[in-house]
C-alpha atoms as a PDB file:
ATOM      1  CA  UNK A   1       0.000   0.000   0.000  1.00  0.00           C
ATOM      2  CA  UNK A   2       1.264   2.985  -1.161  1.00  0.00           C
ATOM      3  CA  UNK A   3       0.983   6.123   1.260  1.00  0.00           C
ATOM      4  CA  UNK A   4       1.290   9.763  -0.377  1.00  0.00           C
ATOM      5  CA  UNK A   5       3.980  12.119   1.639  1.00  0.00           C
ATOM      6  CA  UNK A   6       3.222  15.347   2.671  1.00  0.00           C
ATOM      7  CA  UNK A   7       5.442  16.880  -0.101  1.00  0.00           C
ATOM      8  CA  UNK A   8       3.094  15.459  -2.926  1.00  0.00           C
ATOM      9  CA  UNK A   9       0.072  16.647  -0.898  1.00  0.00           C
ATOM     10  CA  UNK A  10       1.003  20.083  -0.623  1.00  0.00           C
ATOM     11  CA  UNK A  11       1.738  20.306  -4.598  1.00  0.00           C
ATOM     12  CA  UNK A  12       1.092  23.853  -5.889  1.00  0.00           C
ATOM     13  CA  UNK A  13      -0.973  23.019  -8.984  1.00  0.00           C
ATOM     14  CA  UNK A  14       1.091  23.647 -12.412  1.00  0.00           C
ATOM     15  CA  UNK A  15       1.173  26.795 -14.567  1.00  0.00           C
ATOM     16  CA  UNK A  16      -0.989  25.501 -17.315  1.00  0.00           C
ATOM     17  CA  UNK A  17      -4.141  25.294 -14.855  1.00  0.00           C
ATOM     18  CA  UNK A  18      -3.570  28.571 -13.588  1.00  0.00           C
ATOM     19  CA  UNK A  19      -3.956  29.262 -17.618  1.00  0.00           C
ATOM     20  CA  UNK A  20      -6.737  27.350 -18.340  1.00  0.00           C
ATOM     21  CA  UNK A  21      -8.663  29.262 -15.157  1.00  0.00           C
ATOM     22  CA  UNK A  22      -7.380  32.600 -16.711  1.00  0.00           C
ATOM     23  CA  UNK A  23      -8.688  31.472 -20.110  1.00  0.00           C
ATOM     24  CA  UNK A  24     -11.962  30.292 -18.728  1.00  0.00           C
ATOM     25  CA  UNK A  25     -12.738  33.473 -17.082  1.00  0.00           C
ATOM     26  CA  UNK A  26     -11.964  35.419 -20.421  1.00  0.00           C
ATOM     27  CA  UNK A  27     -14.633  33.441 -22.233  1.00  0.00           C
ATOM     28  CA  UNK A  28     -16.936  33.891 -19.238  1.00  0.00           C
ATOM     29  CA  UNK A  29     -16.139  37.505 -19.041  1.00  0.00           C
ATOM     30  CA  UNK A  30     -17.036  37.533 -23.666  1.00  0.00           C
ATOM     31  CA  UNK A  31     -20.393  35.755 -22.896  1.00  0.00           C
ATOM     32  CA  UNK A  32     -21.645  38.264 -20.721  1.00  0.00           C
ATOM     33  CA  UNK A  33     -20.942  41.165 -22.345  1.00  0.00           C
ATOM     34  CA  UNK A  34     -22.664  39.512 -25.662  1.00  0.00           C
ATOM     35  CA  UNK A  35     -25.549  38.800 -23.807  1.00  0.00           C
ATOM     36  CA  UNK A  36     -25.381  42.616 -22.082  1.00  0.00           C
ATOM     37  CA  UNK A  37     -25.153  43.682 -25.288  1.00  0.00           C
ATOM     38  CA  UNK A  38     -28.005  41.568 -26.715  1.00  0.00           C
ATOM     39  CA  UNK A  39     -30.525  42.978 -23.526  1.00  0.00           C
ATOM     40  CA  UNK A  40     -28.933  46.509 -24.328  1.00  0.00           C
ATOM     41  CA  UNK A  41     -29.776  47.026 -27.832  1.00  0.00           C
ATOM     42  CA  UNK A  42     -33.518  45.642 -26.855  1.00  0.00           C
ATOM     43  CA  UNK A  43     -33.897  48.322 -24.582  1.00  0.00           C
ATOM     44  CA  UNK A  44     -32.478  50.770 -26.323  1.00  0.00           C
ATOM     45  CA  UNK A  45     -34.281  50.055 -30.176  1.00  0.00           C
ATOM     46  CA  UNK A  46     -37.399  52.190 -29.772  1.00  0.00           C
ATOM     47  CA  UNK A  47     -34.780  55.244 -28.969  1.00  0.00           C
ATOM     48  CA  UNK A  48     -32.751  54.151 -31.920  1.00  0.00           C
ATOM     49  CA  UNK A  49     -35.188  53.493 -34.011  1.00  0.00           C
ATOM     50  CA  UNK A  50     -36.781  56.954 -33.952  1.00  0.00           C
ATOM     51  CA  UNK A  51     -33.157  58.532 -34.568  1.00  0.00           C
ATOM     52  CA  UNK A  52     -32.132  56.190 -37.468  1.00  0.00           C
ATOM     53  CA  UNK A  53     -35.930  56.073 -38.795  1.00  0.00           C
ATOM     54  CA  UNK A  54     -36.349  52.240 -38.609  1.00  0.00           C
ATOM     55  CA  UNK A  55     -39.771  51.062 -38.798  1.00  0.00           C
ATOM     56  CA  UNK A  56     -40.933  47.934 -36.669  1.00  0.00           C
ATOM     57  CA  UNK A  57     -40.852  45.688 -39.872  1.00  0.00           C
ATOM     58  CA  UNK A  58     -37.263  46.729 -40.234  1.00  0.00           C
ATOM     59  CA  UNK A  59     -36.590  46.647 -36.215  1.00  0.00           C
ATOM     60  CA  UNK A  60     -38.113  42.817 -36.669  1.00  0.00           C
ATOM     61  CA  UNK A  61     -35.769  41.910 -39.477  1.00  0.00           C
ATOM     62  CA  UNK A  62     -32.586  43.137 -37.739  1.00  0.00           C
ATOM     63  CA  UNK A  63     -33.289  41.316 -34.533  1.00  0.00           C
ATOM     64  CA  UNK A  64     -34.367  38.513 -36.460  1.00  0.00           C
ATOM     65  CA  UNK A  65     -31.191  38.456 -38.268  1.00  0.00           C
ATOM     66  CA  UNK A  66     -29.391  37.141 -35.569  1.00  0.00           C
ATOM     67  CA  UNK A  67     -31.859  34.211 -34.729  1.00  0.00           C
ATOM     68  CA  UNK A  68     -31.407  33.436 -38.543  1.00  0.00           C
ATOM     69  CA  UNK A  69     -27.829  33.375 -38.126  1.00  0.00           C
ATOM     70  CA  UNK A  70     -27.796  31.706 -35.069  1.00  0.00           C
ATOM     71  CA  UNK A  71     -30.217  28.308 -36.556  1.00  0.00           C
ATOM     72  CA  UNK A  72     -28.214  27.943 -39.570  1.00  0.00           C
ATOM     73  CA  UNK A  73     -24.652  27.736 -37.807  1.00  0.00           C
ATOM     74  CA  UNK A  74     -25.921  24.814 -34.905  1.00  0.00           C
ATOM     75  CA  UNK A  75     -25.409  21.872 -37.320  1.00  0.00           C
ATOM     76  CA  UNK A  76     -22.102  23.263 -38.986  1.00  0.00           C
ATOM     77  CA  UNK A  77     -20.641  24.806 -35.872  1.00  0.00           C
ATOM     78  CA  UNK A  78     -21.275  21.428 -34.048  1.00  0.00           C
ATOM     79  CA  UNK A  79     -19.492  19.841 -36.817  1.00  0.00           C
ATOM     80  CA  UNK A  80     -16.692  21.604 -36.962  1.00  0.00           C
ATOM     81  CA  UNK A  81     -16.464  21.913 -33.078  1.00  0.00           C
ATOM     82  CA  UNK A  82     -15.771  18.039 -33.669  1.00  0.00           C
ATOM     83  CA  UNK A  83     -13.184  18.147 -36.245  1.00  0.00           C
ATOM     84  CA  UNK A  84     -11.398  20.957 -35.082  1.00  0.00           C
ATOM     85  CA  UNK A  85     -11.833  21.323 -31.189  1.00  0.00           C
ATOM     86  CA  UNK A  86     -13.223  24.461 -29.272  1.00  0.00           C
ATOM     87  CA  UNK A  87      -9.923  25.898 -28.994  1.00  0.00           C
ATOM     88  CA  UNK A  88      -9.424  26.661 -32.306  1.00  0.00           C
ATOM     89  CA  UNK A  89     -13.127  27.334 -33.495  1.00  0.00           C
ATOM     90  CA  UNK A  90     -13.951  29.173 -30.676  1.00  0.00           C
ATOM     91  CA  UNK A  91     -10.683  31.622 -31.762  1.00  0.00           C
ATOM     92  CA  UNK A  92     -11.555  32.088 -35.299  1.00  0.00           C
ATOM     93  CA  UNK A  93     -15.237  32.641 -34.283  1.00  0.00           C
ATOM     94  CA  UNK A  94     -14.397  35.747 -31.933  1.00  0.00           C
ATOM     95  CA  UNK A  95     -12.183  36.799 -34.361  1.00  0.00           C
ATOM     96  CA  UNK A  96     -14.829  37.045 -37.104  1.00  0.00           C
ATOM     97  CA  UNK A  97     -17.548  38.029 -34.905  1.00  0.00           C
ATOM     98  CA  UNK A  98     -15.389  41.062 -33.821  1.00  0.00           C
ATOM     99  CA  UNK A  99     -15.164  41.740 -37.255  1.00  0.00           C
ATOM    100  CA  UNK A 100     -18.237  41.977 -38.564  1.00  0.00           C
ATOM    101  CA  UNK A 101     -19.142  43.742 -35.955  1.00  0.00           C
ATOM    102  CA  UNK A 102     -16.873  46.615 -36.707  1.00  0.00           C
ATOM    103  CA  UNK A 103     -18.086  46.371 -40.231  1.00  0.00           C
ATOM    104  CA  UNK A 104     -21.641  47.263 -38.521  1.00  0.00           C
ATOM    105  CA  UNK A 105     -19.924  50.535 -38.188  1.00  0.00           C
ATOM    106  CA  UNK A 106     -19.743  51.385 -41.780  1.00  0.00           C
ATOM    107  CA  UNK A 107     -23.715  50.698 -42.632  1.00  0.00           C
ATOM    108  CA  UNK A 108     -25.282  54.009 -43.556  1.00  0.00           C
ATOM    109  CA  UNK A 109     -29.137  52.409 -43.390  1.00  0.00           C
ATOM    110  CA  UNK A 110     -31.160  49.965 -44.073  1.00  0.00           C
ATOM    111  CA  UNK A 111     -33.265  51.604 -46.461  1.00  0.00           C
ATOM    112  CA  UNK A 112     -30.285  51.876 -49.249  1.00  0.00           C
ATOM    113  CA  UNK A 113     -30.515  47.574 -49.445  1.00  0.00           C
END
């Protein structure tokens, strides 16, 4: 029977955990300001919508747009969550997502589509 000493007891736990805790809380930290910002823009659409001169068909379609988005990428996401792993997909998703949200920036309105 094997005993454990005290010096394998009191191990401090390796670098790459206090990583992966760092990492974790990053991604926690990204969730929660997409859903803020989700609950934000809700709030804030009638306001906006009166500045930018959206009607509620329009107001509809762009909160729609994400629900769209969101359906169609389940199935291929899942996929390539498999394939790839969620380190890597999960990177080139941010990435992507951060840009087209700063492409959101250059949209004059929706009326000129």
């Amino acid at each position: 029977m094997k005993t454990d000493s005290p010096a394998s007891i009191t191990k401090k736990p390796k670098l790459s955990t206090h990583i992966c805790y760092i990492v974790l809380a990053l991604i926690f930290i990204n969730i929660i300001i997409n859903y803020m910002d989700r609950t934000n823009v809700s709030i804030a659409m009638p306001e906006m919508a009166k500045d930018i001169g959206l009607s509620t068909v329009e107001q509809g379609l762009i909160f729609s747009a994400f629900g769209w988005i969101y359906a169609a990428m389940q199935i291929p996401g899942g996929i390539l969550l498999d394939k790839f792993g969620s380190r890597i997909i999960y990177t080139i998703s941010l990435f992507f997502w951060s840009l087209v949200t700063i492409f959101q920036a250059t949209v004059g309105n929706l009326h000129n589509y």
